[in-house]
C-alpha atoms as a PDB file:
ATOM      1  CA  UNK A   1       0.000   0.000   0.000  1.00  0.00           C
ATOM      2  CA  UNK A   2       1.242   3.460  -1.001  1.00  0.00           C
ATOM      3  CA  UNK A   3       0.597   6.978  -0.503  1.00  0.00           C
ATOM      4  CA  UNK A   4      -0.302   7.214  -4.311  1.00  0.00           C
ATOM      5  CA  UNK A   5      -2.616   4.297  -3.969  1.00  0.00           C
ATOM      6  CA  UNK A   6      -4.671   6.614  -1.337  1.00  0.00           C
ATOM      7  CA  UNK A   7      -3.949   9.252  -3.391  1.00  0.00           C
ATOM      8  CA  UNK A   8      -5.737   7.589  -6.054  1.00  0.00           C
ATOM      9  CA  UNK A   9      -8.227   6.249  -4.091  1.00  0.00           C
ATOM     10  CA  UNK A  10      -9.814   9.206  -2.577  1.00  0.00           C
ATOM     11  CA  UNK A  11      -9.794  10.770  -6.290  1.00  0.00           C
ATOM     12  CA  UNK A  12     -11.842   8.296  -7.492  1.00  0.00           C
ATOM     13  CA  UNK A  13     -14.109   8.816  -4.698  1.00  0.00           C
ATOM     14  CA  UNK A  14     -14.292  12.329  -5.218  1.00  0.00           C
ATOM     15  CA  UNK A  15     -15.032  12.454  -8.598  1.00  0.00           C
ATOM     16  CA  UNK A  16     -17.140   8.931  -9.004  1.00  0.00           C
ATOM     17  CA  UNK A  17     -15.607   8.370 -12.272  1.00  0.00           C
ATOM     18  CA  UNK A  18     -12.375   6.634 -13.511  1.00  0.00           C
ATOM     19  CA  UNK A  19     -11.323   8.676 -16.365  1.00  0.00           C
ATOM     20  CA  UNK A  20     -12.146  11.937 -14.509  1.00  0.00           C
ATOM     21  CA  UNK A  21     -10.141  10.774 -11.400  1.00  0.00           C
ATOM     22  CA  UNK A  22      -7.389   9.868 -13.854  1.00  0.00           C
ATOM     23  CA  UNK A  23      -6.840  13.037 -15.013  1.00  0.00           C
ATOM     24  CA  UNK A  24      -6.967  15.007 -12.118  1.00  0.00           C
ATOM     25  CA  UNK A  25      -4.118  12.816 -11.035  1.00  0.00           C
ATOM     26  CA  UNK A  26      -2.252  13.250 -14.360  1.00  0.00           C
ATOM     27  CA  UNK A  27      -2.228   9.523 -14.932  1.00  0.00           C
ATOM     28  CA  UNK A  28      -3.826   7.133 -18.406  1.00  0.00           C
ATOM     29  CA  UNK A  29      -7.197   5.565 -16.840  1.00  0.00           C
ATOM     30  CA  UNK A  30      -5.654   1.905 -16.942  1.00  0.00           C
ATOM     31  CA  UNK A  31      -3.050   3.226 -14.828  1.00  0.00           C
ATOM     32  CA  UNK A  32      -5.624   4.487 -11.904  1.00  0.00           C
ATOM     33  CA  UNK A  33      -7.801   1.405 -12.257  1.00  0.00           C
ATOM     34  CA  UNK A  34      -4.859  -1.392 -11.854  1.00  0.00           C
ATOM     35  CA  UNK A  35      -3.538   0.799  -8.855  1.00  0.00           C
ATOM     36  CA  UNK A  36      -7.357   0.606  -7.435  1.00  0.00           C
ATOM     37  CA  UNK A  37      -6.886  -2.977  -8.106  1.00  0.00           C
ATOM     38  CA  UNK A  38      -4.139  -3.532  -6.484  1.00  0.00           C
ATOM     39  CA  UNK A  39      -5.116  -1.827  -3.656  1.00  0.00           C
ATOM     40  CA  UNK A  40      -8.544  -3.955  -3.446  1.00  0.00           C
ATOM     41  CA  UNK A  41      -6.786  -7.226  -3.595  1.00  0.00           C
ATOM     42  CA  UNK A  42      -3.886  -6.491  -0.772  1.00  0.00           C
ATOM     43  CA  UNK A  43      -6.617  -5.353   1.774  1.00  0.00           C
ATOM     44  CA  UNK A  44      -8.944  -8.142   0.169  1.00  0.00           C
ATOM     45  CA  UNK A  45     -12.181  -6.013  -0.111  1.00  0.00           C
ATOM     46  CA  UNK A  46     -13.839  -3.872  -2.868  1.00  0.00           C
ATOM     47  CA  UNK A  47     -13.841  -0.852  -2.448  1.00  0.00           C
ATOM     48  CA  UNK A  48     -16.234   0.641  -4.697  1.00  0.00           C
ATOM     49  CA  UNK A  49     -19.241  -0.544  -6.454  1.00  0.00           C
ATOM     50  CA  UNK A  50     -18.568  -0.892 -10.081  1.00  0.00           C
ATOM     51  CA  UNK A  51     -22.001  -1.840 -11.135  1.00  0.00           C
ATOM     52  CA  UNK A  52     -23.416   1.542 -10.815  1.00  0.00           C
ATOM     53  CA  UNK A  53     -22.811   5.085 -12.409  1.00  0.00           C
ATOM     54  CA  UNK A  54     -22.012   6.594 -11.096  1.00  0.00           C
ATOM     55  CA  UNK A  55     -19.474   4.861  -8.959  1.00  0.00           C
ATOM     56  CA  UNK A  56     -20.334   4.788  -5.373  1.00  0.00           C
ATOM     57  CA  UNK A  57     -18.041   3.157  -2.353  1.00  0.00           C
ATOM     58  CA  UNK A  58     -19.125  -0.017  -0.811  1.00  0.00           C
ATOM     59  CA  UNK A  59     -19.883   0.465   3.087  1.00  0.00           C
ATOM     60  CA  UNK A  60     -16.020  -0.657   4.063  1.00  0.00           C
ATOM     61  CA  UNK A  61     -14.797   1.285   1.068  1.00  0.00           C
ATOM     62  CA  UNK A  62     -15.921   4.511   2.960  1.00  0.00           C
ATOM     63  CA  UNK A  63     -14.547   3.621   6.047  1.00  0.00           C
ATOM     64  CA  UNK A  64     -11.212   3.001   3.661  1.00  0.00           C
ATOM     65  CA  UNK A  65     -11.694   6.758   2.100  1.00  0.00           C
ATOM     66  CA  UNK A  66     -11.939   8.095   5.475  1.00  0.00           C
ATOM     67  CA  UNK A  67      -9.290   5.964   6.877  1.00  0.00           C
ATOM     68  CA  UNK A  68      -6.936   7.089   3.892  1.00  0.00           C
ATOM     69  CA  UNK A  69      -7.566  10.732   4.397  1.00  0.00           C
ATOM     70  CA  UNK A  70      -6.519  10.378   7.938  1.00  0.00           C
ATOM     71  CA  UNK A  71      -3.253   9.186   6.838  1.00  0.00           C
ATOM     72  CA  UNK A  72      -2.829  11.751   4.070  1.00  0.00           C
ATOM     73  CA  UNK A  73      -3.037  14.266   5.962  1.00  0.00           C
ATOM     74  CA  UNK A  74      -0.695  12.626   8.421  1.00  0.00           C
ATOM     75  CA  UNK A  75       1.802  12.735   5.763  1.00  0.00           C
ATOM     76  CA  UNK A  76       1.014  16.173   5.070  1.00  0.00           C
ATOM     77  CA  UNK A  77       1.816  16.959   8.822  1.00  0.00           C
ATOM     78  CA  UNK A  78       5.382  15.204   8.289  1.00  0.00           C
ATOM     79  CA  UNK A  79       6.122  17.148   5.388  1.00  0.00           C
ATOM     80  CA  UNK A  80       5.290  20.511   7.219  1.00  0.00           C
ATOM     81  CA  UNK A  81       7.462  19.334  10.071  1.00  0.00           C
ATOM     82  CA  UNK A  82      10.698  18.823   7.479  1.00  0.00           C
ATOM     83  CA  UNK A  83       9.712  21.728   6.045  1.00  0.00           C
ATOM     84  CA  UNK A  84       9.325  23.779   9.102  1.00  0.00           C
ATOM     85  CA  UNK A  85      12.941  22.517  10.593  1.00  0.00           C
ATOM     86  CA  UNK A  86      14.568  23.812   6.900  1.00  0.00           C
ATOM     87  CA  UNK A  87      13.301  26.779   7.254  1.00  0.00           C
ATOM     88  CA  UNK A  88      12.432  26.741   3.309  1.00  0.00           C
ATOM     89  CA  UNK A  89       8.876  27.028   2.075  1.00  0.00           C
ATOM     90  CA  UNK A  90       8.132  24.864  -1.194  1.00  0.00           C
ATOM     91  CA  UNK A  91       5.796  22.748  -2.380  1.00  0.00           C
ATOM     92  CA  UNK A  92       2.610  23.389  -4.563  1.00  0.00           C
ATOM     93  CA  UNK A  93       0.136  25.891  -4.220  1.00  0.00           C
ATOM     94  CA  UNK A  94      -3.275  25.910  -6.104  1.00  0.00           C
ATOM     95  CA  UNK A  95      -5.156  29.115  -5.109  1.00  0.00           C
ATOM     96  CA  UNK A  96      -8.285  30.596  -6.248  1.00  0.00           C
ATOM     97  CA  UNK A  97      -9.549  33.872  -6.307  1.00  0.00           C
ATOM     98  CA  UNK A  98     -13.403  35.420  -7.880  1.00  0.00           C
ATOM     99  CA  UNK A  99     -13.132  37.177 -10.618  1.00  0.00           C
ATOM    100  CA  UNK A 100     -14.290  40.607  -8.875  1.00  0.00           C
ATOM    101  CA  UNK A 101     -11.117  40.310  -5.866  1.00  0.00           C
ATOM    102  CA  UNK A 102      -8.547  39.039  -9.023  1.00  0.00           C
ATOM    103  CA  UNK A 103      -7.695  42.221 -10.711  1.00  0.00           C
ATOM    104  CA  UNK A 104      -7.015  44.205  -7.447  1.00  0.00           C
ATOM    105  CA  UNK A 105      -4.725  41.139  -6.428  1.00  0.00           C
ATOM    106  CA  UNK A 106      -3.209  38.858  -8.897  1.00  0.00           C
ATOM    107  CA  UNK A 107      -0.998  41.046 -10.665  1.00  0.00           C
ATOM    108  CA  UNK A 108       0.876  42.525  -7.490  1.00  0.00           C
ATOM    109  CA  UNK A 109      -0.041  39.285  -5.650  1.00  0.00           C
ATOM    110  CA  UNK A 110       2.159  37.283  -8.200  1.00  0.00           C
ATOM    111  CA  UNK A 111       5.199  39.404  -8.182  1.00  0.00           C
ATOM    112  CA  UNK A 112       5.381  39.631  -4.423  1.00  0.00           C
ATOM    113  CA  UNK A 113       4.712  35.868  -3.847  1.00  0.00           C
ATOM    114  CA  UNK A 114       7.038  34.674  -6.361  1.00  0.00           C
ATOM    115  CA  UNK A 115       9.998  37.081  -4.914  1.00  0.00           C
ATOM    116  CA  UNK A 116       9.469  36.224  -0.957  1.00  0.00           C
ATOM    117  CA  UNK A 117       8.638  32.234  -1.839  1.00  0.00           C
ATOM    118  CA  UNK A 118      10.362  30.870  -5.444  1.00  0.00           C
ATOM    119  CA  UNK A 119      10.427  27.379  -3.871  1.00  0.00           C
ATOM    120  CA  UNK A 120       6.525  27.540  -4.022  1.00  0.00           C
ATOM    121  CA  UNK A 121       5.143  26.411  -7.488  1.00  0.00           C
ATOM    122  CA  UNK A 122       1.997  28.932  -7.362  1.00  0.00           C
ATOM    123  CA  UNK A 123      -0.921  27.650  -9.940  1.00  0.00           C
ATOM    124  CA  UNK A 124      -3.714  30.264  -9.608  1.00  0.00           C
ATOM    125  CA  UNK A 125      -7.460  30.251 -11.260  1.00  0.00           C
ATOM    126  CA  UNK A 126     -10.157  32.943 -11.455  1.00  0.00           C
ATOM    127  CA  UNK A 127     -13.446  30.956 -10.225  1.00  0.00           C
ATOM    128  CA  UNK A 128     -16.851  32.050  -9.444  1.00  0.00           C
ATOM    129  CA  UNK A 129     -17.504  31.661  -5.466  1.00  0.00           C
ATOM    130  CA  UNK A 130     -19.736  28.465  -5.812  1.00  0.00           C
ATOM    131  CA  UNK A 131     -16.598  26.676  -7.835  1.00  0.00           C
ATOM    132  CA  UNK A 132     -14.598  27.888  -5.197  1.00  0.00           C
ATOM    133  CA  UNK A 133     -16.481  26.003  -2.330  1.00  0.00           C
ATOM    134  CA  UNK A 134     -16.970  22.714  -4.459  1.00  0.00           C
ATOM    135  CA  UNK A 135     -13.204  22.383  -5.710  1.00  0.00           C
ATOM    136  CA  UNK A 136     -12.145  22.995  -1.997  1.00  0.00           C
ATOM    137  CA  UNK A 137     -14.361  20.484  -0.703  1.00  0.00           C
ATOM    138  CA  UNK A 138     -13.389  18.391  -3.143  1.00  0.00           C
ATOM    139  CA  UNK A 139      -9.363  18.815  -2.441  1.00  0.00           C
ATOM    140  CA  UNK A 140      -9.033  20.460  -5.835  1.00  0.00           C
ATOM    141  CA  UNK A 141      -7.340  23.443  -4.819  1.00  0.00           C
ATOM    142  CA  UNK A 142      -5.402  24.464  -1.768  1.00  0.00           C
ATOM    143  CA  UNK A 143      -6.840  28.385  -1.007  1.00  0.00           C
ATOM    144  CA  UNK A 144      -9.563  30.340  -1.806  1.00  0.00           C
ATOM    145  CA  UNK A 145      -9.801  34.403  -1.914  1.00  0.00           C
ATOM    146  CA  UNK A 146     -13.284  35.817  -1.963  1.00  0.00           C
ATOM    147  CA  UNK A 147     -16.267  37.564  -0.353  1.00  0.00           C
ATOM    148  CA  UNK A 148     -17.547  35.767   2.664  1.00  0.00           C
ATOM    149  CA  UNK A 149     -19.756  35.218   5.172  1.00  0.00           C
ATOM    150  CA  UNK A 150     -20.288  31.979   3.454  1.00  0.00           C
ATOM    151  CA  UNK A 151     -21.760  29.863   6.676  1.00  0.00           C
ATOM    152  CA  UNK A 152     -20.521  26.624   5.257  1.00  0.00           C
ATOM    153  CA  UNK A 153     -18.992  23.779   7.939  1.00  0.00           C
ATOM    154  CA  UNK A 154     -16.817  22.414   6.043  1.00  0.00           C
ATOM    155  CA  UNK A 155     -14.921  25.229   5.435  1.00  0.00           C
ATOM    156  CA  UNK A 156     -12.942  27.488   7.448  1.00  0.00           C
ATOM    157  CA  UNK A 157     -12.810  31.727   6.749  1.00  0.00           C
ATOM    158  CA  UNK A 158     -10.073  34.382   7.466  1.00  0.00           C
ATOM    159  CA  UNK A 159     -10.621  37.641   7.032  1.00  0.00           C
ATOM    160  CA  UNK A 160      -8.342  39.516   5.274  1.00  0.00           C
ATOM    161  CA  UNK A 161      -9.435  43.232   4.517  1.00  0.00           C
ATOM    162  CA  UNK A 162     -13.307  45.101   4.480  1.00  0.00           C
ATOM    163  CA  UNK A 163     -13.446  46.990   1.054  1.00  0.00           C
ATOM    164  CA  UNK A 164     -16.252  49.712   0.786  1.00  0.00           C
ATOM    165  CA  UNK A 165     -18.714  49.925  -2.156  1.00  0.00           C
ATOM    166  CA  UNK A 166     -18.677  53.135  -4.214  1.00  0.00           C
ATOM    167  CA  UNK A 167     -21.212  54.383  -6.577  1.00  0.00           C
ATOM    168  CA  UNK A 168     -20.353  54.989 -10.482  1.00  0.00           C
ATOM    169  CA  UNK A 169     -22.755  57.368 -11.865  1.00  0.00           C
ATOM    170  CA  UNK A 170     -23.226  58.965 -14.981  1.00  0.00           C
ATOM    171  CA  UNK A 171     -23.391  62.771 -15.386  1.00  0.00           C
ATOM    172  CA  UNK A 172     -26.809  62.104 -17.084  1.00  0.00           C
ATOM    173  CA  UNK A 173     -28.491  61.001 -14.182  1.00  0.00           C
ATOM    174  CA  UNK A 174     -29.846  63.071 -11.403  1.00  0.00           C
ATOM    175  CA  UNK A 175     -28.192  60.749  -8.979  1.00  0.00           C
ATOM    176  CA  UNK A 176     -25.430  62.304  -9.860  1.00  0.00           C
ATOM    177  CA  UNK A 177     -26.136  65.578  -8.278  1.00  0.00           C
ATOM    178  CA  UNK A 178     -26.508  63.942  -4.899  1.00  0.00           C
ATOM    179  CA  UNK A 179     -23.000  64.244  -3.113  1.00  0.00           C
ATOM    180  CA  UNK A 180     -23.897  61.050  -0.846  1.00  0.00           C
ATOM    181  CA  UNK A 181     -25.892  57.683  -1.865  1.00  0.00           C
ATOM    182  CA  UNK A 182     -27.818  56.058   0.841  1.00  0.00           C
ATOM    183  CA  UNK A 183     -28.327  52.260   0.026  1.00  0.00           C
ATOM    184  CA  UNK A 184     -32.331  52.421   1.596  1.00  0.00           C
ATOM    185  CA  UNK A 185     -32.747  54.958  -1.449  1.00  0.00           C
ATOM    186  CA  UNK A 186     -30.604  53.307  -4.131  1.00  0.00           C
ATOM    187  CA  UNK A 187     -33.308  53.013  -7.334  1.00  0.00           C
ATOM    188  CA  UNK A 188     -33.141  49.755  -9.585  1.00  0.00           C
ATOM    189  CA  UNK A 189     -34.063  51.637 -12.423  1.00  0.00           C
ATOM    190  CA  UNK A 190     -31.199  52.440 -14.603  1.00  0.00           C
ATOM    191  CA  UNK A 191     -28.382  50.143 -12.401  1.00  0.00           C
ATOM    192  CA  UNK A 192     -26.328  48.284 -14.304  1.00  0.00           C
ATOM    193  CA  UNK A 193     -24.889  45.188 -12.676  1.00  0.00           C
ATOM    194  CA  UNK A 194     -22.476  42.184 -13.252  1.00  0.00           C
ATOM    195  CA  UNK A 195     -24.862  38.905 -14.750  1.00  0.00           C
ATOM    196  CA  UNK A 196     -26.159  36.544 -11.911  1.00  0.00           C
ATOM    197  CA  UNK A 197     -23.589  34.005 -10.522  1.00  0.00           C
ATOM    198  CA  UNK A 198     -21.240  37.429  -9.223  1.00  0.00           C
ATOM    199  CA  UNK A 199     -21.120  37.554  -5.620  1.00  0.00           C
ATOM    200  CA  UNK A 200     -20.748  40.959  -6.224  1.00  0.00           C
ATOM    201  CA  UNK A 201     -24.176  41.550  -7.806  1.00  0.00           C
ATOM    202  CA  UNK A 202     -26.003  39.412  -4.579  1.00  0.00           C
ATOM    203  CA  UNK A 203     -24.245  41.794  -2.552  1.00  0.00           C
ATOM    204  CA  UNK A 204     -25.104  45.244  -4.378  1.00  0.00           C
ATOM    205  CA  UNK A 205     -29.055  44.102  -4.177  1.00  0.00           C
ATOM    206  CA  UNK A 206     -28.309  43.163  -0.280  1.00  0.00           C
ATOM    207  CA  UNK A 207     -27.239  46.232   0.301  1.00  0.00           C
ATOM    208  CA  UNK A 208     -29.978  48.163  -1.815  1.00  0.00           C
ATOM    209  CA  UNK A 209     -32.645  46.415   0.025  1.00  0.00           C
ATOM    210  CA  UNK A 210     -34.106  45.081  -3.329  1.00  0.00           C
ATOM    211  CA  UNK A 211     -35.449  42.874  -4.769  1.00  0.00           C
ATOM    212  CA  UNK A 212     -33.768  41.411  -8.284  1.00  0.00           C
ATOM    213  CA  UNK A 213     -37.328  40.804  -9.618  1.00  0.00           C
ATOM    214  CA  UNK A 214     -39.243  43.986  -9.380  1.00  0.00           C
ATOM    215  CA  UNK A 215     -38.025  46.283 -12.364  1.00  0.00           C
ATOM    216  CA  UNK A 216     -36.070  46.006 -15.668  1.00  0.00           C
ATOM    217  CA  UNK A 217     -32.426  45.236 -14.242  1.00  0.00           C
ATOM    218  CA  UNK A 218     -29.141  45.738 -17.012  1.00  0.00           C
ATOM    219  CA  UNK A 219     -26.282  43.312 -16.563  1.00  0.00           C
ATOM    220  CA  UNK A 220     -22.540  42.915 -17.767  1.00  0.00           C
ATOM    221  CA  UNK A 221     -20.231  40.964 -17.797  1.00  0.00           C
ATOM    222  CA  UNK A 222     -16.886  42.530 -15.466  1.00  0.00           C
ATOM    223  CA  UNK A 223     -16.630  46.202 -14.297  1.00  0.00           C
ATOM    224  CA  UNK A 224     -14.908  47.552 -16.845  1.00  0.00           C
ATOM    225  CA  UNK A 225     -17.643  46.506 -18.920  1.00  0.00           C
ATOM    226  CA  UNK A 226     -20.136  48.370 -17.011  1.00  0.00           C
ATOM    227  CA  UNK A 227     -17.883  51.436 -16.552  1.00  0.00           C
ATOM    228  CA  UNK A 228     -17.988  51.605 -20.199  1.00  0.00           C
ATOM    229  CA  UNK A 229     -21.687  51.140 -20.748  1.00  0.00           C
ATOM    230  CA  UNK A 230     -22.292  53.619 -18.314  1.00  0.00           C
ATOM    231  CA  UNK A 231     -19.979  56.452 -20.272  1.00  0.00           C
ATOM    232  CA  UNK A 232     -21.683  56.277 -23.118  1.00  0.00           C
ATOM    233  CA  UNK A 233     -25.201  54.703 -22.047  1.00  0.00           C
ATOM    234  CA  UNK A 234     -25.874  56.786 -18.996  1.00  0.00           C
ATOM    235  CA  UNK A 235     -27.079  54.726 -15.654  1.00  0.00           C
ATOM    236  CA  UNK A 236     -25.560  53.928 -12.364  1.00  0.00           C
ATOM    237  CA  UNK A 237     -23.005  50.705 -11.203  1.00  0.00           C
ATOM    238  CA  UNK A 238     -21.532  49.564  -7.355  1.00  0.00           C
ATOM    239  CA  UNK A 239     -18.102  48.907  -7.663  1.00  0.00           C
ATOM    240  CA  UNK A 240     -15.246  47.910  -4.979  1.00  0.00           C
ATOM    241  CA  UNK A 241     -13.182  50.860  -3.585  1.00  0.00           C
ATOM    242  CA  UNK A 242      -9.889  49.012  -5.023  1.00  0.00           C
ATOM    243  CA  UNK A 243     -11.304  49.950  -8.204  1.00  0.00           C
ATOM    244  CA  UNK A 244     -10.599  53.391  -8.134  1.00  0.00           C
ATOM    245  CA  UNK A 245      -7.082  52.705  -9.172  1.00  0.00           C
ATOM    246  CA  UNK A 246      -8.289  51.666 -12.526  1.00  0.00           C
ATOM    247  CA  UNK A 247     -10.516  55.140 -13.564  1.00  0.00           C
ATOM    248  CA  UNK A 248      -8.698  58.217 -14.674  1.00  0.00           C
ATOM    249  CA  UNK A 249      -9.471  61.767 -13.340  1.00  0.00           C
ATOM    250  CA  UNK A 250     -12.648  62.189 -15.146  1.00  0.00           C
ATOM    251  CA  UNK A 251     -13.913  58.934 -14.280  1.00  0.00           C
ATOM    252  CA  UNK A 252     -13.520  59.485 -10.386  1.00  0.00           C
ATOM    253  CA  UNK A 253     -15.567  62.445 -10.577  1.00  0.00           C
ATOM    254  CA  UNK A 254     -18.240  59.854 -11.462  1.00  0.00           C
ATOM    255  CA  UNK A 255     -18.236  58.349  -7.789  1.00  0.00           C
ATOM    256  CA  UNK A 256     -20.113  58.630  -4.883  1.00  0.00           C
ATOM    257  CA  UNK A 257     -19.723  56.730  -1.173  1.00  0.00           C
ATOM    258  CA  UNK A 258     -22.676  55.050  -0.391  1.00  0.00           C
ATOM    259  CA  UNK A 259     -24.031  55.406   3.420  1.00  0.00           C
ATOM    260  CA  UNK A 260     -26.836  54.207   5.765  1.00  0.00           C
ATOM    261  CA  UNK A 261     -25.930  51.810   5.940  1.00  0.00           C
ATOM    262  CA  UNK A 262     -22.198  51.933   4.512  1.00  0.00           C
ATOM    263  CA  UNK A 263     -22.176  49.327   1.822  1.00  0.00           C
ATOM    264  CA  UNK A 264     -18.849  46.850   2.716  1.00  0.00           C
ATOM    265  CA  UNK A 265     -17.810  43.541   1.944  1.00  0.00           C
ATOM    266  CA  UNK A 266     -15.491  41.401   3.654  1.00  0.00           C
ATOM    267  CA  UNK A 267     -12.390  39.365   1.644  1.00  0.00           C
ATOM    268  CA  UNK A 268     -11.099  36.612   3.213  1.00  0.00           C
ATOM    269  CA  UNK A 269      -8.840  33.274   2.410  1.00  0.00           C
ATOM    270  CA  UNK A 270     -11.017  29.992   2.777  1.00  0.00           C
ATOM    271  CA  UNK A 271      -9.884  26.850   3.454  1.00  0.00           C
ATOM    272  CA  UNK A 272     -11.033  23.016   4.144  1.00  0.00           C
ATOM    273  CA  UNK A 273     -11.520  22.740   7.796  1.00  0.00           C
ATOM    274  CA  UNK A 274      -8.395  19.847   7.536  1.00  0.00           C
ATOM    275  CA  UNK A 275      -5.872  22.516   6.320  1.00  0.00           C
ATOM    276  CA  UNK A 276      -2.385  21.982   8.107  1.00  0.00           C
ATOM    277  CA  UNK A 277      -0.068  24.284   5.613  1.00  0.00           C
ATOM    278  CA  UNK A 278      -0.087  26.867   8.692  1.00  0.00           C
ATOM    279  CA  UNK A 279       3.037  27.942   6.948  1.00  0.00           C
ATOM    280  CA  UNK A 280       1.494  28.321   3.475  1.00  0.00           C
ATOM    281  CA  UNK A 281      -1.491  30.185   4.535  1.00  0.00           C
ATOM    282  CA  UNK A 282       0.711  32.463   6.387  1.00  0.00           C
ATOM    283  CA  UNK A 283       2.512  33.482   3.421  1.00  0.00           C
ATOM    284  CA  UNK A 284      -0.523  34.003   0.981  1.00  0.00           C
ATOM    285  CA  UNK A 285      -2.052  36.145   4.139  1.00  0.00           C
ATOM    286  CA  UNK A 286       1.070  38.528   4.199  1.00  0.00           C
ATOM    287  CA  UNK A 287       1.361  38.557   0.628  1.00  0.00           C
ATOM    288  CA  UNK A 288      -2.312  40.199   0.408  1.00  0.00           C
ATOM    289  CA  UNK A 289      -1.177  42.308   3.633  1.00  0.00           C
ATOM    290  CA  UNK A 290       1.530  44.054   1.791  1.00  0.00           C
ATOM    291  CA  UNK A 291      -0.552  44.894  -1.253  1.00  0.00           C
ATOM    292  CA  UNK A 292      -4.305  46.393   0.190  1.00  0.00           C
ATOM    293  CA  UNK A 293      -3.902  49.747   2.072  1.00  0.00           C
ATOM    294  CA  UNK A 294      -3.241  48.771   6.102  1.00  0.00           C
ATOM    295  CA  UNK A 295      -6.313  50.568   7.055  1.00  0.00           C
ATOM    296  CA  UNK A 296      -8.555  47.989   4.723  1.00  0.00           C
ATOM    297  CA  UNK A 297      -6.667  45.310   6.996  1.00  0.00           C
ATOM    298  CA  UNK A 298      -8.999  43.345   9.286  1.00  0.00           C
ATOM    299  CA  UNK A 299      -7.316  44.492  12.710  1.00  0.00           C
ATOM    300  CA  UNK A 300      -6.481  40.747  14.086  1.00  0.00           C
ATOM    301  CA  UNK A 301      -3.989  40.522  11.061  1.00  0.00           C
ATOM    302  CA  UNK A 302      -2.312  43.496  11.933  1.00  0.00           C
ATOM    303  CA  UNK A 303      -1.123  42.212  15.062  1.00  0.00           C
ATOM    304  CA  UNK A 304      -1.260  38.101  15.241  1.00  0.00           C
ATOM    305  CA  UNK A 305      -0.690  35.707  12.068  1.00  0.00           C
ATOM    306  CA  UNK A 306      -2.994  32.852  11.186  1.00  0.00           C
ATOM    307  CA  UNK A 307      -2.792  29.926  13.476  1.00  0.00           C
ATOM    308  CA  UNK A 308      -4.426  26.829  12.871  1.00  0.00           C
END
């Protein structure tokens, strides 16, 4: 029995499917099956019941999975350990970060990360918050950036920073004469937002104490997007304080801050509840932590790092 045989194992269990489990573990589908085989015949049981599609474990085969995980992340621990005497980070990293966090990040995030940590082969993927939570639960990826509260056991959240919402409005509108928004009085007609499945969009209609079924709503695809169609088209957008960076002179003119209450969201790294990479986390924390302004910074941060 072998680490890779567990490895294996809990793939296929993940993904109910040989050829998918295959390639997630970078290996031909014959390959994965006679390792599942030879698994089944040293501990003299079957594991999973091939009859049925999809595959599901036989009653000892889940005690197995579980089993197996226990021992992974055993191995995981000794690897830390090593890794933690040497004094060297390395290893893999797949993070994940929603596509309304990644442009503030990913481009500052990758330079810093790479310079403090080359040992660390970084493999990072824009995903939509629900992908997020399903490729983490499913061991997929390592780290997750995004917009929480997200309420879900499995899962464990950090709070990085608290970003205020701004309003983008066009000189058109008579919104724009207003030198505050308040959210209570924030009109669906004429708001253009990002297309359901954005976090960002739940939370602008939170906020605006709406509901998304009640009048004509306009939607886009990113915020640069709706910037634009707001220039020439007239209207109104939310967008994220970090966005600012992104609109020239003229543009900022456009924006408003939005009060009672203060529209805010919270960004914070998400992991499985079975994360042990204390290190890891650490450095993905600090990497953010030198990039968002310090007062953004949830205050724990500033004075204790992530222990798990």
């Amino acid at each position: 029995m072998t680490l890779q045989q567990l490895q294996y194992l809990i793939s296929l269990d993940n993904n109910r499917h040989f050829l998918n489990a295959a390639e997630e573990c970078g290996v031909t589908q014959p390959t994965l099956s006679a390792m599942i085989q030879k698994l089944e015949d040293e501990l003299d049981v079957k594991l999973f019941d091939r009859t049925k599609q999809p595959l599901v474990t036989t009653p000892i085969g889940a005690e197995v999975v579980a089993q197996a995980k226990l021992v992974l992340k055993s191995a995981e621990q000794l690897r830390e350990i090593i890794s933690n005497k040497r004094e060297s980070l390395e290893g893999k990293l797949n993070l994940a970060v929603i596509p309304t966090i990644a442009p503030y990040l990913l481009p500052k995030f990758i330079i810093e990360f790479r310079k403090n940590y080359p040992n660390v082969e970084l493999s990072i993927e824009e995903m939509k918050t629900s992908d997020i939570v399903s490729n983490l639960n499913l061991s997929k990826i390592d780290i997750g950036i995004l917009a929480t509260p997200l309420n879900k056991p499995s899962l464990l959240e950090v709070p990085l920073y608290y970003e205020k919402f701004l309003a983008y409005i066009s000189p058109k509108e008579d919104l724009y004469k207003q030198e505050v928004l308040s959210a209570k009085n924030m009109p669906l007609k004429n708001l253009w937002v990002l297309h359901e499945g954005h976090c960002l969009r739940d939370q602008v209609f939170n906020f605006c104490n709406e509901k998304i079924n009640e009048k004509p709503i306009y939607e886009a695809g990113s915020i640069d997007t709706l910037i634009k169609i707001i220039d020439q088209n007239g209207g109104y957008t939310v967008i994220p304080e970090l966005h600012l960076q992104f609109l020239n002179p003229e543009q900022i003119k456009n924006t408003r801050p939005i009060e009672n209450p203060q529209g805010v969201r919270e960004v914070s790294v998400i992991i499985r509840n079975d994360y042990i990479r204390e290190r890891l986390l650490n450095a993905v924390v600090d990497t953010v932590k030198s990039i968002i302004p310090e007062e953004m910074i949830d205050d724990r941060l500033k004075k204790f790092a992530v222990r798990l």
